[in-house]
ModelCIF file with pLDDT and N, C-alpha, C, O atoms, coordinates in Angstrom:
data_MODEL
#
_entry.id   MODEL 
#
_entity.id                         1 
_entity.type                       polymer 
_entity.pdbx_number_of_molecules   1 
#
_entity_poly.entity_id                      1 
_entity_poly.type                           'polypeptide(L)' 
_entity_poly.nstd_linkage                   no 
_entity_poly.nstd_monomer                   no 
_entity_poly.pdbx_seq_one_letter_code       
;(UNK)(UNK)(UNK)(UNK)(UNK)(UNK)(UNK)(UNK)(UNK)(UNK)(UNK)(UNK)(UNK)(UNK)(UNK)(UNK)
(UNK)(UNK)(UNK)(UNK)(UNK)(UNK)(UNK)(UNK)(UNK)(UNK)(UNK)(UNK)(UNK)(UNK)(UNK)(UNK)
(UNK)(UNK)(UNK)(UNK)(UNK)(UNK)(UNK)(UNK)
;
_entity_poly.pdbx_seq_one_letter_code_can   XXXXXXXXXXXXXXXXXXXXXXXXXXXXXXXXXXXXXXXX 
_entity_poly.pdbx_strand_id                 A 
#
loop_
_entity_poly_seq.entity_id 
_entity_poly_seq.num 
_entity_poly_seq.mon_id 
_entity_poly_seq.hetero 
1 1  UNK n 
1 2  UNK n 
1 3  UNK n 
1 4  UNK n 
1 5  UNK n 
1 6  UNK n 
1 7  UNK n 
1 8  UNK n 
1 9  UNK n 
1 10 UNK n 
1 11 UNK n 
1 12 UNK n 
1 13 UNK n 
1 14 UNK n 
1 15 UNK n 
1 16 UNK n 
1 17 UNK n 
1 18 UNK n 
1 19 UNK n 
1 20 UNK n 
1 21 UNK n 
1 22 UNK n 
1 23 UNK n 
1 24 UNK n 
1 25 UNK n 
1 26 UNK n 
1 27 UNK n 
1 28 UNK n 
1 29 UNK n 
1 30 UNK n 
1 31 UNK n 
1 32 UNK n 
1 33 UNK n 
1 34 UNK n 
1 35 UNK n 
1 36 UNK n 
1 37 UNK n 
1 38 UNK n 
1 39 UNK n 
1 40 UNK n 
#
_struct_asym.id          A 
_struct_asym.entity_id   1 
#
loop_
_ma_qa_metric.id 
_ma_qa_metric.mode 
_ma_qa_metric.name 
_ma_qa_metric.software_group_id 
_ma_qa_metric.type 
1 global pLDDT . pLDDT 
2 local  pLDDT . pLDDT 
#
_ma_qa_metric_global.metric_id      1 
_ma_qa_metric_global.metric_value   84.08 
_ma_qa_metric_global.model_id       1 
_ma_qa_metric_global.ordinal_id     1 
#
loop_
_ma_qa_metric_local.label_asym_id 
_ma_qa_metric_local.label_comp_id 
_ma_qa_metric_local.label_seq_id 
_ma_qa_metric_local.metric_id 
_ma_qa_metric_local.metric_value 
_ma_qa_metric_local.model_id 
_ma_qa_metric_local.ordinal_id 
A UNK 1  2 86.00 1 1  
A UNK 2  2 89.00 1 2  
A UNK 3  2 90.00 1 3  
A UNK 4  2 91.00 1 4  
A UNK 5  2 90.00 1 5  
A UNK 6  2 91.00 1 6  
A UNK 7  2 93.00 1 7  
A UNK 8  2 91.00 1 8  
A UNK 9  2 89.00 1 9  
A UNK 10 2 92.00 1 10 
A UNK 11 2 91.00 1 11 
A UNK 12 2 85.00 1 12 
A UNK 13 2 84.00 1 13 
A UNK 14 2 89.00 1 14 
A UNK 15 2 86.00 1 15 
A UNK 16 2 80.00 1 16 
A UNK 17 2 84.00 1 17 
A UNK 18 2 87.00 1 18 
A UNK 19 2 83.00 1 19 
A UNK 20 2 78.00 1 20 
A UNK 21 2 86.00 1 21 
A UNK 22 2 88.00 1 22 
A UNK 23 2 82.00 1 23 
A UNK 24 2 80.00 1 24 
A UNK 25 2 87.00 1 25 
A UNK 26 2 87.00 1 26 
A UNK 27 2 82.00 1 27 
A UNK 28 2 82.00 1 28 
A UNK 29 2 87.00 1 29 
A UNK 30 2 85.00 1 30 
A UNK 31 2 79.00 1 31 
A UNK 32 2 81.00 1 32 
A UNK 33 2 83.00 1 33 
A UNK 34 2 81.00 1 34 
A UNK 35 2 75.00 1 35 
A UNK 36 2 77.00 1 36 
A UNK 37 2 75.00 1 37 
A UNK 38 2 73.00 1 38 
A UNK 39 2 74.00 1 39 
A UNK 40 2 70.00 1 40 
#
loop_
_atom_site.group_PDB 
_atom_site.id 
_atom_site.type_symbol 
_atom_site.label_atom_id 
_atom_site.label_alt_id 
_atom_site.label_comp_id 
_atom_site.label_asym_id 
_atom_site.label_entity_id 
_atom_site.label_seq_id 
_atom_site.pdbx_PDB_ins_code 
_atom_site.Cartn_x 
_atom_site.Cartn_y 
_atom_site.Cartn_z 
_atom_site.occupancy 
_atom_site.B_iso_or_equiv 
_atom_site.pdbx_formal_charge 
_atom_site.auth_seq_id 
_atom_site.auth_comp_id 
_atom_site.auth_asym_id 
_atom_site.auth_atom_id 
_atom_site.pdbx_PDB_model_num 
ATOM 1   N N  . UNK A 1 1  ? -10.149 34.093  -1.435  1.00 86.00 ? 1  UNK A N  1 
ATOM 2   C CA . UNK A 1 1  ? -8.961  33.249  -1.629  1.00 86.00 ? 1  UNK A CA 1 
ATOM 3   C C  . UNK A 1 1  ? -8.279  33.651  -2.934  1.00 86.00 ? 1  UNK A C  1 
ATOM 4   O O  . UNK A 1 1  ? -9.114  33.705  -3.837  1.00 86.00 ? 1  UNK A O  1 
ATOM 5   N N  . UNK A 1 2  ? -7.202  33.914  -3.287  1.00 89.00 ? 2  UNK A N  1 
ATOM 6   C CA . UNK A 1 2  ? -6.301  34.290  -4.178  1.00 89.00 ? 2  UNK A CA 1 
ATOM 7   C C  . UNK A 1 2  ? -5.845  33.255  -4.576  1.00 89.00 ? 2  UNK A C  1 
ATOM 8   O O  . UNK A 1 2  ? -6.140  32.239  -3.946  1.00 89.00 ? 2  UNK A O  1 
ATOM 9   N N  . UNK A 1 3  ? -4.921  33.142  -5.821  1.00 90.00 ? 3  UNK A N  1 
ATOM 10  C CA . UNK A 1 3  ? -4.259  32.203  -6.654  1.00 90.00 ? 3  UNK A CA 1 
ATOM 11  C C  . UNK A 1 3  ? -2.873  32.427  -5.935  1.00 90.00 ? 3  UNK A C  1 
ATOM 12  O O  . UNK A 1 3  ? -2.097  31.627  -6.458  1.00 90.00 ? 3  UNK A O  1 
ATOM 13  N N  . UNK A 1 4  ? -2.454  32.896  -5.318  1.00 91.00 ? 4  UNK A N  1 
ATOM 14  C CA . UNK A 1 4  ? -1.746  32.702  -4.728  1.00 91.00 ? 4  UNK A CA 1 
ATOM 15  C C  . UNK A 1 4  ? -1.182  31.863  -3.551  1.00 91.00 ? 4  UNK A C  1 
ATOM 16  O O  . UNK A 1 4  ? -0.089  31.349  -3.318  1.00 91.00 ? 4  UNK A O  1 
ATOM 17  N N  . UNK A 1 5  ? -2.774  31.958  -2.684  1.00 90.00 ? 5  UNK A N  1 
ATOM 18  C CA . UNK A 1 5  ? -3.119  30.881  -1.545  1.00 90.00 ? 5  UNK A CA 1 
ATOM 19  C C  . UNK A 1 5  ? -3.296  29.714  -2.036  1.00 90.00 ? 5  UNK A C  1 
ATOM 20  O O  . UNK A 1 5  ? -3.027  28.726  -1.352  1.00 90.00 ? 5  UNK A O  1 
ATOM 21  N N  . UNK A 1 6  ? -3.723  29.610  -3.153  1.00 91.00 ? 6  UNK A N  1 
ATOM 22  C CA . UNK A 1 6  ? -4.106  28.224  -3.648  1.00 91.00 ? 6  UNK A CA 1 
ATOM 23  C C  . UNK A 1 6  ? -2.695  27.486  -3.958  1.00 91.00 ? 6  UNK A C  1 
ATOM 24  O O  . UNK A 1 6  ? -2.260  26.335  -3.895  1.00 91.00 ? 6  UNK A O  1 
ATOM 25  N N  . UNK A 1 7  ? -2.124  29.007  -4.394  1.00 93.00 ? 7  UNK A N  1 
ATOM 26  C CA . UNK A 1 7  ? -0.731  28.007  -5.465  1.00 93.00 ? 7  UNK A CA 1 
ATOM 27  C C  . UNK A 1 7  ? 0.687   27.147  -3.815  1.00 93.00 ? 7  UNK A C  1 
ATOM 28  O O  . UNK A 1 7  ? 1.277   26.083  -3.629  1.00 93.00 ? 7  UNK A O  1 
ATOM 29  N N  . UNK A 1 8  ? 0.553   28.407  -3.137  1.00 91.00 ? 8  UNK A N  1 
ATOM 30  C CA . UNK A 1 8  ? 0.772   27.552  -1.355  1.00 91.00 ? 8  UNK A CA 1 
ATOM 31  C C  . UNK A 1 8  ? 0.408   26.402  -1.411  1.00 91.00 ? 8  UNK A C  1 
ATOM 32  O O  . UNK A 1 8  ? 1.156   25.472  -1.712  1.00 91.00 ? 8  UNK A O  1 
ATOM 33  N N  . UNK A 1 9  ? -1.056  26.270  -1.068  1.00 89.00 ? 9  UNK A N  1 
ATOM 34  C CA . UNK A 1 9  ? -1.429  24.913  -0.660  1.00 89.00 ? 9  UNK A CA 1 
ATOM 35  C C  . UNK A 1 9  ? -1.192  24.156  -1.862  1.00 89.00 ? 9  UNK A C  1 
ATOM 36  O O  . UNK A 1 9  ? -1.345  22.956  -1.637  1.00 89.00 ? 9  UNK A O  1 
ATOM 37  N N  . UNK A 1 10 ? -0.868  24.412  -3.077  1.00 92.00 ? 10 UNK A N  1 
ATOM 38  C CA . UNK A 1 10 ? -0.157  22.985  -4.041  1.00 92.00 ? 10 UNK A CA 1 
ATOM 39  C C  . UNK A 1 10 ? 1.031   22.482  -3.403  1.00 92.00 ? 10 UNK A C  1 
ATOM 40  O O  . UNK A 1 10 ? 1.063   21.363  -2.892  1.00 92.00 ? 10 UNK A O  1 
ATOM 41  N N  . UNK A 1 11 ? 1.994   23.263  -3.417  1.00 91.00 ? 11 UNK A N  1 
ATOM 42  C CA . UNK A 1 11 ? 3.145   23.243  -3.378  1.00 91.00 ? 11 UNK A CA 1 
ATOM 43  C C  . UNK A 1 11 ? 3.209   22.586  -2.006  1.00 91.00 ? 11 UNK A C  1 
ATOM 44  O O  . UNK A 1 11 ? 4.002   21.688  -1.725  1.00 91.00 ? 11 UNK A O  1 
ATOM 45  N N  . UNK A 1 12 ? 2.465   23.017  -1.317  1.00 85.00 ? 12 UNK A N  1 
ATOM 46  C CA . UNK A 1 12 ? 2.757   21.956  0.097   1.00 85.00 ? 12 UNK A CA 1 
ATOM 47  C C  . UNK A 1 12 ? 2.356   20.711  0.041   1.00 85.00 ? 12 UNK A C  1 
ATOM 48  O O  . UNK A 1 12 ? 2.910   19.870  0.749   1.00 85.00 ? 12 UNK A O  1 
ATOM 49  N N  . UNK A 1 13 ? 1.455   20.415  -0.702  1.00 84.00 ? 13 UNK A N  1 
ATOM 50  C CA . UNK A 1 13 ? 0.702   18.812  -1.237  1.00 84.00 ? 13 UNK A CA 1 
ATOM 51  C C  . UNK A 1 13 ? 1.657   18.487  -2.035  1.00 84.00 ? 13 UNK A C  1 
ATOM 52  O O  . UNK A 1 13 ? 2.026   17.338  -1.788  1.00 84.00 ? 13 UNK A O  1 
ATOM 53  N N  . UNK A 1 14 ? 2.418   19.121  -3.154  1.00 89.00 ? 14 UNK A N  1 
ATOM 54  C CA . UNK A 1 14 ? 3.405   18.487  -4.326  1.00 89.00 ? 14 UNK A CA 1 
ATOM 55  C C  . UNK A 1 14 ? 4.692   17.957  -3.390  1.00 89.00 ? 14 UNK A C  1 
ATOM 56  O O  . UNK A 1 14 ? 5.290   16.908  -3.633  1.00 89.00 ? 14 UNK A O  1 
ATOM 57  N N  . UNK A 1 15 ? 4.932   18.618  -2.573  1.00 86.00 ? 15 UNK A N  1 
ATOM 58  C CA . UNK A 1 15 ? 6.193   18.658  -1.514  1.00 86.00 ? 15 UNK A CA 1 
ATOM 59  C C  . UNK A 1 15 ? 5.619   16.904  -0.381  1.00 86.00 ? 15 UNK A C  1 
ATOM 60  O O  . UNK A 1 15 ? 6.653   16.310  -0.075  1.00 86.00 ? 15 UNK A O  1 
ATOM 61  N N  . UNK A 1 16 ? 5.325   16.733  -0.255  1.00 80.00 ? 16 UNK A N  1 
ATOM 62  C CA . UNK A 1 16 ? 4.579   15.323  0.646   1.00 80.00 ? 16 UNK A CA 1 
ATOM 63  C C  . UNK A 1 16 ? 4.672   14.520  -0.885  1.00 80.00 ? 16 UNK A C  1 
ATOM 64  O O  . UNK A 1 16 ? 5.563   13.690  -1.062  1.00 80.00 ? 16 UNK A O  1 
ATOM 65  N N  . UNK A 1 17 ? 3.936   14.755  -1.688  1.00 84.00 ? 17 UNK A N  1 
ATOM 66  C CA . UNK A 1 17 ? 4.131   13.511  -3.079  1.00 84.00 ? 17 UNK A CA 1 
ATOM 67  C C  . UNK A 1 17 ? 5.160   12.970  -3.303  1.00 84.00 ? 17 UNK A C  1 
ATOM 68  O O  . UNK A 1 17 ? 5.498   11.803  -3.105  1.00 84.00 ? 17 UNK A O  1 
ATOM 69  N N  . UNK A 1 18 ? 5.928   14.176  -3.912  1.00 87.00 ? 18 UNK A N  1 
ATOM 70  C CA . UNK A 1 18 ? 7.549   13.957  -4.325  1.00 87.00 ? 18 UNK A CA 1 
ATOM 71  C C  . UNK A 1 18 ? 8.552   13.564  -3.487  1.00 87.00 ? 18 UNK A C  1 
ATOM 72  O O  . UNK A 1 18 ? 9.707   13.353  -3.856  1.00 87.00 ? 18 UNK A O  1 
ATOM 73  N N  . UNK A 1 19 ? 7.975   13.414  -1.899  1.00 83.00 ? 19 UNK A N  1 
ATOM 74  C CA . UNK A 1 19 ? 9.179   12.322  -0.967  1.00 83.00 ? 19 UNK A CA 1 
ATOM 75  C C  . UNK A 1 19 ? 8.772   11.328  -1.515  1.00 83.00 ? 19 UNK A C  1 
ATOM 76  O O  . UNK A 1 19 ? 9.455   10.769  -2.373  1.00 83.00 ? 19 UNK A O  1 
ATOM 77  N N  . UNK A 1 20 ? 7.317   10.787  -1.069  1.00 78.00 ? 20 UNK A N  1 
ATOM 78  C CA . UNK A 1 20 ? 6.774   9.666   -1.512  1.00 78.00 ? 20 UNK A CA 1 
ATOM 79  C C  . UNK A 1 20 ? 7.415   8.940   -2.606  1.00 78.00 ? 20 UNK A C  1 
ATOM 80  O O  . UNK A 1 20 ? 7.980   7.851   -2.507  1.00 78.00 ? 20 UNK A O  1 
ATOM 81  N N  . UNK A 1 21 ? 7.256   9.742   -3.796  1.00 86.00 ? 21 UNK A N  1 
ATOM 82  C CA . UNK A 1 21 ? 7.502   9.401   -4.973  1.00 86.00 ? 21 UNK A CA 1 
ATOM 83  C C  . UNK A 1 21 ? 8.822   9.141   -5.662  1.00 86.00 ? 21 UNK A C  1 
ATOM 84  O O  . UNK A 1 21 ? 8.956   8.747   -6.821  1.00 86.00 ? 21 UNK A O  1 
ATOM 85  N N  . UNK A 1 22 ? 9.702   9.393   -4.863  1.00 88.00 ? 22 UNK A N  1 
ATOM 86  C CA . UNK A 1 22 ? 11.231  9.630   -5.121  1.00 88.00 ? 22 UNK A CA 1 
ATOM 87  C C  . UNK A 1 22 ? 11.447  8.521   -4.346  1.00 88.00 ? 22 UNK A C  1 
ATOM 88  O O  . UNK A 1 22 ? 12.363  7.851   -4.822  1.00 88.00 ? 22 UNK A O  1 
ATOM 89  N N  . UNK A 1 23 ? 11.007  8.078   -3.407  1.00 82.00 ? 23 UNK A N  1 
ATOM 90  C CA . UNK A 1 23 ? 11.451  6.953   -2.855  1.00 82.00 ? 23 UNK A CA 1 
ATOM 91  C C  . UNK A 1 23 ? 10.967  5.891   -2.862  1.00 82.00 ? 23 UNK A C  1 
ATOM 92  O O  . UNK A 1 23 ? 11.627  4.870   -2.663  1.00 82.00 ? 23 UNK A O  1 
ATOM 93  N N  . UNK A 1 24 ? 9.313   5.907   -3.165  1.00 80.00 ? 24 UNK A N  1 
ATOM 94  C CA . UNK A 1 24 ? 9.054   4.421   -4.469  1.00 80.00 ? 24 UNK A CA 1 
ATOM 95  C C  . UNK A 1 24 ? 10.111  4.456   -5.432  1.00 80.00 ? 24 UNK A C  1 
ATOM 96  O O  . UNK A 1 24 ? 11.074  3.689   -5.411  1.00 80.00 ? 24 UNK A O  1 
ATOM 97  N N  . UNK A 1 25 ? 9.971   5.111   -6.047  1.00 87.00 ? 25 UNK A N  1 
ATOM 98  C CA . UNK A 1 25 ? 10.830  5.126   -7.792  1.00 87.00 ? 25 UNK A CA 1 
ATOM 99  C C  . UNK A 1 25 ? 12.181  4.310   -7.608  1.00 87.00 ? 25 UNK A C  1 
ATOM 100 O O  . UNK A 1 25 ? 12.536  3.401   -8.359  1.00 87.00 ? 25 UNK A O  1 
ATOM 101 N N  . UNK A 1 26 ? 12.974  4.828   -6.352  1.00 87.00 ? 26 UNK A N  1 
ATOM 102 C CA . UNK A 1 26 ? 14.188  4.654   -5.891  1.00 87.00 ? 26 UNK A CA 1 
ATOM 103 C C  . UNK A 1 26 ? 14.214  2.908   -5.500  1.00 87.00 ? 26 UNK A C  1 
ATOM 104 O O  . UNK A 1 26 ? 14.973  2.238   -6.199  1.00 87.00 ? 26 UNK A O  1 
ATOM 105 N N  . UNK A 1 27 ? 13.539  2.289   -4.584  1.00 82.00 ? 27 UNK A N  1 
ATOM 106 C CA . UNK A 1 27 ? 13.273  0.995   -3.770  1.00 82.00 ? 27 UNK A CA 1 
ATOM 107 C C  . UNK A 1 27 ? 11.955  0.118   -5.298  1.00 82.00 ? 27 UNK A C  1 
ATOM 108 O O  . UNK A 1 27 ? 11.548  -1.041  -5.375  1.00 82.00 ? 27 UNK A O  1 
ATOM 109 N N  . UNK A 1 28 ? 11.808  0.778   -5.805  1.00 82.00 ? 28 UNK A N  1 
ATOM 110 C CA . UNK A 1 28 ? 11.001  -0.188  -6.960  1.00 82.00 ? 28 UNK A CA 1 
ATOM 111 C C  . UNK A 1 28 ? 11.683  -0.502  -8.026  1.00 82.00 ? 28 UNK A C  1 
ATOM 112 O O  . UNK A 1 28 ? 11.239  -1.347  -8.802  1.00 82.00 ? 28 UNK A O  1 
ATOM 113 N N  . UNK A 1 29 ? 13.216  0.302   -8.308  1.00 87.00 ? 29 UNK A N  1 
ATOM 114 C CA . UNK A 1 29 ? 14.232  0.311   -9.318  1.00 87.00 ? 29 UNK A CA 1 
ATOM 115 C C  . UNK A 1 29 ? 14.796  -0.457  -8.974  1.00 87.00 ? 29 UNK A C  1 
ATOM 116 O O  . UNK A 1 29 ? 15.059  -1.286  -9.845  1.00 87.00 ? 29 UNK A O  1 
ATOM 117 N N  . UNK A 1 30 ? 15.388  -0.759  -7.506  1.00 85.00 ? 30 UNK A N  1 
ATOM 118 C CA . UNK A 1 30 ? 16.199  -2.053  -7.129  1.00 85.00 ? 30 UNK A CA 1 
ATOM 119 C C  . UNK A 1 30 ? 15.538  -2.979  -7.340  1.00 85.00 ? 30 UNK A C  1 
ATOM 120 O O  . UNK A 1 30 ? 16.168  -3.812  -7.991  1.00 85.00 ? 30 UNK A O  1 
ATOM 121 N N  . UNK A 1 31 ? 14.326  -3.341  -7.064  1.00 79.00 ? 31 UNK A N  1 
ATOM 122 C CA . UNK A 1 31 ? 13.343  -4.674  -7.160  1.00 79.00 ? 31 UNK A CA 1 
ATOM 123 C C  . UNK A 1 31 ? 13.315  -4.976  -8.609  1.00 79.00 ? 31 UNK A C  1 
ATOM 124 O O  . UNK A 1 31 ? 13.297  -6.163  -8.934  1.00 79.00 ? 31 UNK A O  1 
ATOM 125 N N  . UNK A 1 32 ? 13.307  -3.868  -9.713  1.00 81.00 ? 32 UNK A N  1 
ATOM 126 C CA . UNK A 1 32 ? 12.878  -4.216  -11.119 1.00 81.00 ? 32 UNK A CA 1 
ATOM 127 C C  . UNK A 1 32 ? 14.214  -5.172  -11.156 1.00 81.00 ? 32 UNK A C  1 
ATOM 128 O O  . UNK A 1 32 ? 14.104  -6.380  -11.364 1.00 81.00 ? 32 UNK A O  1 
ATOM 129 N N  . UNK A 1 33 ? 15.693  -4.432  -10.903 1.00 83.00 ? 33 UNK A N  1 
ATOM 130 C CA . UNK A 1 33 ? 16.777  -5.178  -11.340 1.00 83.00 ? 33 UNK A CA 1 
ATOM 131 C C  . UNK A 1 33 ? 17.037  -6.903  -10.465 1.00 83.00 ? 33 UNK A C  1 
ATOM 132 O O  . UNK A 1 33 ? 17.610  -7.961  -10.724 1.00 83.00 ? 33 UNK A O  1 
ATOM 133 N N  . UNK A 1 34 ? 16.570  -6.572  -9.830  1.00 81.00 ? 34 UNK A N  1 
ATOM 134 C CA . UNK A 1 34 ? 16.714  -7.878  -8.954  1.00 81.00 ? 34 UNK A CA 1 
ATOM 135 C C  . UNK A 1 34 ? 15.647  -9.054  -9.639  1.00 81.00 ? 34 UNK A C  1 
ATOM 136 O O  . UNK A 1 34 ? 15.932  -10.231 -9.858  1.00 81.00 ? 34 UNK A O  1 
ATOM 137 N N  . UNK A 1 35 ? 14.486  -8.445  -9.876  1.00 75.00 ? 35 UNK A N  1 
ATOM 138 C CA . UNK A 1 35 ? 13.739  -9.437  -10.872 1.00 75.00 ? 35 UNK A CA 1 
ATOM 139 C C  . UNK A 1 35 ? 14.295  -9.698  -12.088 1.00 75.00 ? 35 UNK A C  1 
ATOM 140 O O  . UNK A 1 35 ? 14.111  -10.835 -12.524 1.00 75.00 ? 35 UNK A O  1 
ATOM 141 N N  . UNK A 1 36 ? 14.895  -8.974  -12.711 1.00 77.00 ? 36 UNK A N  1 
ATOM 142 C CA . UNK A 1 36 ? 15.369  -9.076  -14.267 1.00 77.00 ? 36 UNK A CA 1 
ATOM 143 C C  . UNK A 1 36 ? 16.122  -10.307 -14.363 1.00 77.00 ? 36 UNK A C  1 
ATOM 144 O O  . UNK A 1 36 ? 16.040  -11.238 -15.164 1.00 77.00 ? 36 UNK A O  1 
ATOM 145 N N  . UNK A 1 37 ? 17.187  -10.019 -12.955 1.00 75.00 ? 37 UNK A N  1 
ATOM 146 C CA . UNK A 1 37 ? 18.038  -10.689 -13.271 1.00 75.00 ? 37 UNK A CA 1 
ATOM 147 C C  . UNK A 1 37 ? 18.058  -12.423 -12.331 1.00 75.00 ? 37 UNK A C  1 
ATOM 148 O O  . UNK A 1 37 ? 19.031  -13.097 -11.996 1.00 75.00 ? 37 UNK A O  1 
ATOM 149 N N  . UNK A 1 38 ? 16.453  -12.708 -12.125 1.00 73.00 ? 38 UNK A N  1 
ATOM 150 C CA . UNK A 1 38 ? 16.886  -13.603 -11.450 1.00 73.00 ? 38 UNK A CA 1 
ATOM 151 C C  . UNK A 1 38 ? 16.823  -13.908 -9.847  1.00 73.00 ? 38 UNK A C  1 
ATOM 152 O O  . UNK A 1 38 ? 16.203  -14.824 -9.306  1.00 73.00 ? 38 UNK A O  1 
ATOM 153 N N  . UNK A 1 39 ? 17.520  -13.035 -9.308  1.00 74.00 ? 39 UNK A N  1 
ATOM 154 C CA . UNK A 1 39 ? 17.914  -12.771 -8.157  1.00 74.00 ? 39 UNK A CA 1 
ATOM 155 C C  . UNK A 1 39 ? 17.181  -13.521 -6.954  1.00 74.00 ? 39 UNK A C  1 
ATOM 156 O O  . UNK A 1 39 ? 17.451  -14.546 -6.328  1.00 74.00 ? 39 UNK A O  1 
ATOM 157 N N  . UNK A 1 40 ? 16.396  -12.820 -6.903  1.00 70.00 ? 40 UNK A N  1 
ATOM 158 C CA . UNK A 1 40 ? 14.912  -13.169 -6.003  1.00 70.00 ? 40 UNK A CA 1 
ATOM 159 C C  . UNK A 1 40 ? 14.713  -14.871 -6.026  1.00 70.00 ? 40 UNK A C  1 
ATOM 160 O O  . UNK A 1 40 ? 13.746  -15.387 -5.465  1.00 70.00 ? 40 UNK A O  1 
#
């Protein structure tokens, strides 16, 4: 196995995170402001 194969299979695991993660961040930013202010 090469560092190369390995560095593949990151990038395909980092690639599945960073939807994940971009779209918590995104839908947990509206909730922070909606708590701040009350809302809820």
């Amino acid at each position: 196995v090469e560092a190369a194969d390995i560095q593949l299979m990151l990038n395909e695991n980092l690639l599945e995170i960073a939807s994940l993660w971009l779209f918590l961040m995104a839908a947990m930013t509206f909730v922070a402001y909606l708590n701040h202010h009350g809302l809820i």
